[in-house]
C-alpha atoms as a PDB file:
ATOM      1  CA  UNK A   1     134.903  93.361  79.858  1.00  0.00           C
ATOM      2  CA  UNK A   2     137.309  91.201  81.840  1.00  0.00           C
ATOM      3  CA  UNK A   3     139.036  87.838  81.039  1.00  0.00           C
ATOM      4  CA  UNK A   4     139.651  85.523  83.884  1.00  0.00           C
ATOM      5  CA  UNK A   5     142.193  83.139  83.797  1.00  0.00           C
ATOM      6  CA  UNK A   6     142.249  80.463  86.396  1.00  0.00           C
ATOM      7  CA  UNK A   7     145.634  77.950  87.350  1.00  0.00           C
ATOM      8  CA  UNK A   8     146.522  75.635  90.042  1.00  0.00           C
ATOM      9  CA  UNK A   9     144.835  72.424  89.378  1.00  0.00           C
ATOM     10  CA  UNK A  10     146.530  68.984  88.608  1.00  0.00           C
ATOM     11  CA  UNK A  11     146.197  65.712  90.197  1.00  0.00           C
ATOM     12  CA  UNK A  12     146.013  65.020  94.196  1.00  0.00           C
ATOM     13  CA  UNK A  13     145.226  61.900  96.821  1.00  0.00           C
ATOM     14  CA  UNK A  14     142.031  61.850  99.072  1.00  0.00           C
ATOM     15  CA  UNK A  15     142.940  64.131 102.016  1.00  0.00           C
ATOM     16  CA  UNK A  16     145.125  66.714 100.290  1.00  0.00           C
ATOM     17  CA  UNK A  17     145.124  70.187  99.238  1.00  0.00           C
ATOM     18  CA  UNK A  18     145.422  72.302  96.163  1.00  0.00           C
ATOM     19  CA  UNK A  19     145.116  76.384  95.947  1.00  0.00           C
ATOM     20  CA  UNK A  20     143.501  77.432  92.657  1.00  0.00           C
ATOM     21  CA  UNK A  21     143.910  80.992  91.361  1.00  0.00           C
ATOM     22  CA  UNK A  22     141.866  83.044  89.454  1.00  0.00           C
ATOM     23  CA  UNK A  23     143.889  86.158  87.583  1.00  0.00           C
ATOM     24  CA  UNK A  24     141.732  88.524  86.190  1.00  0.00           C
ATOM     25  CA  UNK A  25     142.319  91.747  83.459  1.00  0.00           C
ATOM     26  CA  UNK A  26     141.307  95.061  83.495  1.00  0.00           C
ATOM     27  CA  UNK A  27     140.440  97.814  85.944  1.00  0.00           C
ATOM     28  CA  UNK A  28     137.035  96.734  87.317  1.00  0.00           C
ATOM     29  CA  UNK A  29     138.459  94.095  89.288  1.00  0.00           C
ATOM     30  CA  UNK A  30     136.803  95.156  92.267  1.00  0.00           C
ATOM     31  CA  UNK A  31     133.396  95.553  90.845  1.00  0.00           C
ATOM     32  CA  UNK A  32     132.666  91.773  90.599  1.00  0.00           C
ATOM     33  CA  UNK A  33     131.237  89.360  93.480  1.00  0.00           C
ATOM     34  CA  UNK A  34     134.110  86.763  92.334  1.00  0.00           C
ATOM     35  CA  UNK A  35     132.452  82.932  92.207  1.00  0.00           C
ATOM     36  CA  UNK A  36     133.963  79.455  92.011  1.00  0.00           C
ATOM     37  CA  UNK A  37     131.525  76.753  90.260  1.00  0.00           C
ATOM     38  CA  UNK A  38     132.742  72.780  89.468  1.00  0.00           C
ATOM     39  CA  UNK A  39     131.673  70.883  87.062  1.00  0.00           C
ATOM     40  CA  UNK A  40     131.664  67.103  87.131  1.00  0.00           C
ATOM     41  CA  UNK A  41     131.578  64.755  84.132  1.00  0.00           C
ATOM     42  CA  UNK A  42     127.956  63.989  83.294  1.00  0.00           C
ATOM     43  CA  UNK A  43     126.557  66.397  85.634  1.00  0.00           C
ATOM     44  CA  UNK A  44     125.189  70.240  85.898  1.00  0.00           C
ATOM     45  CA  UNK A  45     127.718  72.710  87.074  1.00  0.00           C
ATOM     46  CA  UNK A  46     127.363  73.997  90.764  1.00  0.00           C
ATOM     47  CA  UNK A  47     127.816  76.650  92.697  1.00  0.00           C
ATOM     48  CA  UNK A  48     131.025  76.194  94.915  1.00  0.00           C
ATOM     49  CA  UNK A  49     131.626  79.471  96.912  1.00  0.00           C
ATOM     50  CA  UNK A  50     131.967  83.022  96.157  1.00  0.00           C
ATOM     51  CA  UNK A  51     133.548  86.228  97.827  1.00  0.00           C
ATOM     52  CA  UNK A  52     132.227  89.855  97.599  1.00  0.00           C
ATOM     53  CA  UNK A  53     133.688  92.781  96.198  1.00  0.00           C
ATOM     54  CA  UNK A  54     135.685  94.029  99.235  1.00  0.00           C
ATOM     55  CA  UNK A  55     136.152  90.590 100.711  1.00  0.00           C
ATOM     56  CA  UNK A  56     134.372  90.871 103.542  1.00  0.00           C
ATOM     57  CA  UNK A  57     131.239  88.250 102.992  1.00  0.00           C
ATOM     58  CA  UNK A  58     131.617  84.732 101.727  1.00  0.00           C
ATOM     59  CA  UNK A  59     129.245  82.465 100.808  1.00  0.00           C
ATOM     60  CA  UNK A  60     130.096  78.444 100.217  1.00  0.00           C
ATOM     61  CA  UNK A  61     127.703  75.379  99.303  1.00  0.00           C
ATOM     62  CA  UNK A  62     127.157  73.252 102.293  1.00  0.00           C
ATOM     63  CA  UNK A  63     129.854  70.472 100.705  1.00  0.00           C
ATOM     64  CA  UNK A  64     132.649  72.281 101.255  1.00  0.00           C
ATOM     65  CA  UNK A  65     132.211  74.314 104.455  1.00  0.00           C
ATOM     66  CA  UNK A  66     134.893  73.815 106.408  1.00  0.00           C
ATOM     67  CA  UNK A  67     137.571  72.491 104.099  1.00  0.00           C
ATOM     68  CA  UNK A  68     137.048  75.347 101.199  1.00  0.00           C
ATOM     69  CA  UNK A  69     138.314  78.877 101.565  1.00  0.00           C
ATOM     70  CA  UNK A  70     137.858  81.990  99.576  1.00  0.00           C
ATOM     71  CA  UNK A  71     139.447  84.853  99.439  1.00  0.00           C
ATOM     72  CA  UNK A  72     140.817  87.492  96.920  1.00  0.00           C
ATOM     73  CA  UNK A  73     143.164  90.395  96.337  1.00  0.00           C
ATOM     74  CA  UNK A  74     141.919  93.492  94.471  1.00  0.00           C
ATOM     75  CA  UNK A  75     145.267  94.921  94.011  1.00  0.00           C
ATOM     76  CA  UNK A  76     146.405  92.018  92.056  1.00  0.00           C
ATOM     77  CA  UNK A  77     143.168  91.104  90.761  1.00  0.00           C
ATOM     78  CA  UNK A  78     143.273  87.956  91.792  1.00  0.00           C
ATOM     79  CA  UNK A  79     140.627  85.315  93.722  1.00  0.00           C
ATOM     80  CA  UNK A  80     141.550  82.433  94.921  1.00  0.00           C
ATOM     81  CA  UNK A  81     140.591  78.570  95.904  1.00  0.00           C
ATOM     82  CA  UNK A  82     142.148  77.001  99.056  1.00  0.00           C
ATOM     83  CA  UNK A  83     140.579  73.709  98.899  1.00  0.00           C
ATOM     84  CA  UNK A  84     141.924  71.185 102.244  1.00  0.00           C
ATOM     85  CA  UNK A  85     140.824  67.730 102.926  1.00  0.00           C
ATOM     86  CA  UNK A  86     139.937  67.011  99.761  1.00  0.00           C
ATOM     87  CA  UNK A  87     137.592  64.078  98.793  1.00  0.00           C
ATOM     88  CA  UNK A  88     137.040  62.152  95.353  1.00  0.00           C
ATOM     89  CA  UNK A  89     133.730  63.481  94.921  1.00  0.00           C
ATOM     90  CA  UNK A  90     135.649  67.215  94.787  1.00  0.00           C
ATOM     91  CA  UNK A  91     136.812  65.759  91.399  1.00  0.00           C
ATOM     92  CA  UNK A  92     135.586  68.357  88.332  1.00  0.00           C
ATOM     93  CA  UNK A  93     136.643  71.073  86.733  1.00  0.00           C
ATOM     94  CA  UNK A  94     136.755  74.381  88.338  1.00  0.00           C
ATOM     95  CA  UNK A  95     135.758  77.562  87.018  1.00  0.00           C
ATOM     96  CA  UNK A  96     135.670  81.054  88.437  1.00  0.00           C
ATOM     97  CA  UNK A  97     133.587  83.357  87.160  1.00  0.00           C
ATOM     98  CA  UNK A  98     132.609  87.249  87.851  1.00  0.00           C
ATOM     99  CA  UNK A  99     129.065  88.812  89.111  1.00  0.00           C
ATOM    100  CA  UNK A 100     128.252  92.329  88.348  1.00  0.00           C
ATOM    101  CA  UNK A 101     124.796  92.009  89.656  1.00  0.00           C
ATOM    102  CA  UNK A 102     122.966  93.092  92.789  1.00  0.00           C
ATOM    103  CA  UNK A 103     122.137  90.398  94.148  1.00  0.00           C
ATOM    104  CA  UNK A 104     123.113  89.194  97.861  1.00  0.00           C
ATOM    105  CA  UNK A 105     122.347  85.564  96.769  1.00  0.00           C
ATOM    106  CA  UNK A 106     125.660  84.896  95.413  1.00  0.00           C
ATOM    107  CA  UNK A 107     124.828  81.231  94.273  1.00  0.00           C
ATOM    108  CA  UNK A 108     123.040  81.954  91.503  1.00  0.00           C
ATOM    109  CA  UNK A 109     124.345  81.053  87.928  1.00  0.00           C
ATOM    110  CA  UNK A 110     122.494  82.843  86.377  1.00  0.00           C
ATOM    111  CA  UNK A 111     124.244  86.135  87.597  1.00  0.00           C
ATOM    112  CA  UNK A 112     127.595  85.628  86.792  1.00  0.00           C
ATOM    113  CA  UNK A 113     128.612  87.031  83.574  1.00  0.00           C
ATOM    114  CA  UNK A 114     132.450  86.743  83.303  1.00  0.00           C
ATOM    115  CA  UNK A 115     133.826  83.120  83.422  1.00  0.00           C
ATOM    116  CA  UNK A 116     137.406  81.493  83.180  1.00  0.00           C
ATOM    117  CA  UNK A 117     138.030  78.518  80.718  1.00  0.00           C
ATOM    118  CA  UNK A 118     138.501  76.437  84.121  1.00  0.00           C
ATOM    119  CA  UNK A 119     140.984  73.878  85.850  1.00  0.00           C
ATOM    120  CA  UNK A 120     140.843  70.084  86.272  1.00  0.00           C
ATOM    121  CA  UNK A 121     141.159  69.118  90.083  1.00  0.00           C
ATOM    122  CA  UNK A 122     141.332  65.579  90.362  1.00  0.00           C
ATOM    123  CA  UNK A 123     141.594  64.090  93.950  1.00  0.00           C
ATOM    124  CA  UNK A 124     142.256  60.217  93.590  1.00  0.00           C
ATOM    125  CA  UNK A 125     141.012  57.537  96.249  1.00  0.00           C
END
C-alpha cells in the first residue's frame, strides 16, 4: 500500500507557473511508474504525463509538451509537476497517482492503482 499526498496548487494568471508535488509513504516508492491525470469540471479525467521508476523515461499528452515537466525523487519519495506557460484550459484538478503494472504505455488509467485526493490549479484569463 502507499498513500500519496499531492500540494502546490492555488490560483494563477494565463502565462504563469505552479510546481505541484506529490509525497508519497512507504518503502516501495520506487516500484511505481508515478502519473499525473487532471480532471476538469464536467469532463472525464485525462492522462497528463507520467515518469518511470528510475526517472529516466517520460511520457506527456500532446497538450502539454513543452510547457509540462516531470520528474521525481526516490529518496524522498516524491514526484513532481512543473507546469510553465500555463493556459485557462490547464484549469482542473490534479491528481497523481501510482502504476505497479508492466506496461510501457504509461497513459493508461486503467493501470494506475494508487491515487492522491488531488489539487485545484486554476489559471485565470
Amino acid at each position: 500500500q502507499v498513500q500519496l499526498v499531492e500540494s502546490g496548487g492555488g490560483l494563477v494568471q494565463a502565462g504563469g507557473s505552479l510546481r505541484l508535488s506529490c509525497a508519497a509513504s512507504g518503502r516501495t516508492f520506487s516500484r511505481y511508474v508515478m502519473g499525473w491525470f487532471r480532471q476538469a469540471p464536467g469532463k472525464e479525467r485525462e492522462f497528463v504525463g507520467a515518469i518511470s521508476r528510475a526517472g529516466l523515461i517520460k511520457q506527456y499528452t500532446d497538450s502539454v509538451k513543452g510547457r509540462f515537466t516531470i520528474s521525481r525523487d526516490n529518496a524522498k519519495n516524491t514526484v513532481y509537476l512543473q507546469m510553465n506557460s500555463l493556459l485557462p484550459e490547464d484549469t482542473a484538478v490534479y491528481y497523481c497517482a501510482g502504476d505497479v503494472s508492466s506496461s510501457s504505455d504509461y497513459g493508461l488509467i486503467d493501470d494506475y492503482e494508487y491515487w492522491g485526493q488531488g489539487t485545484q490549479v486554476t489559471v485565470s484569463s
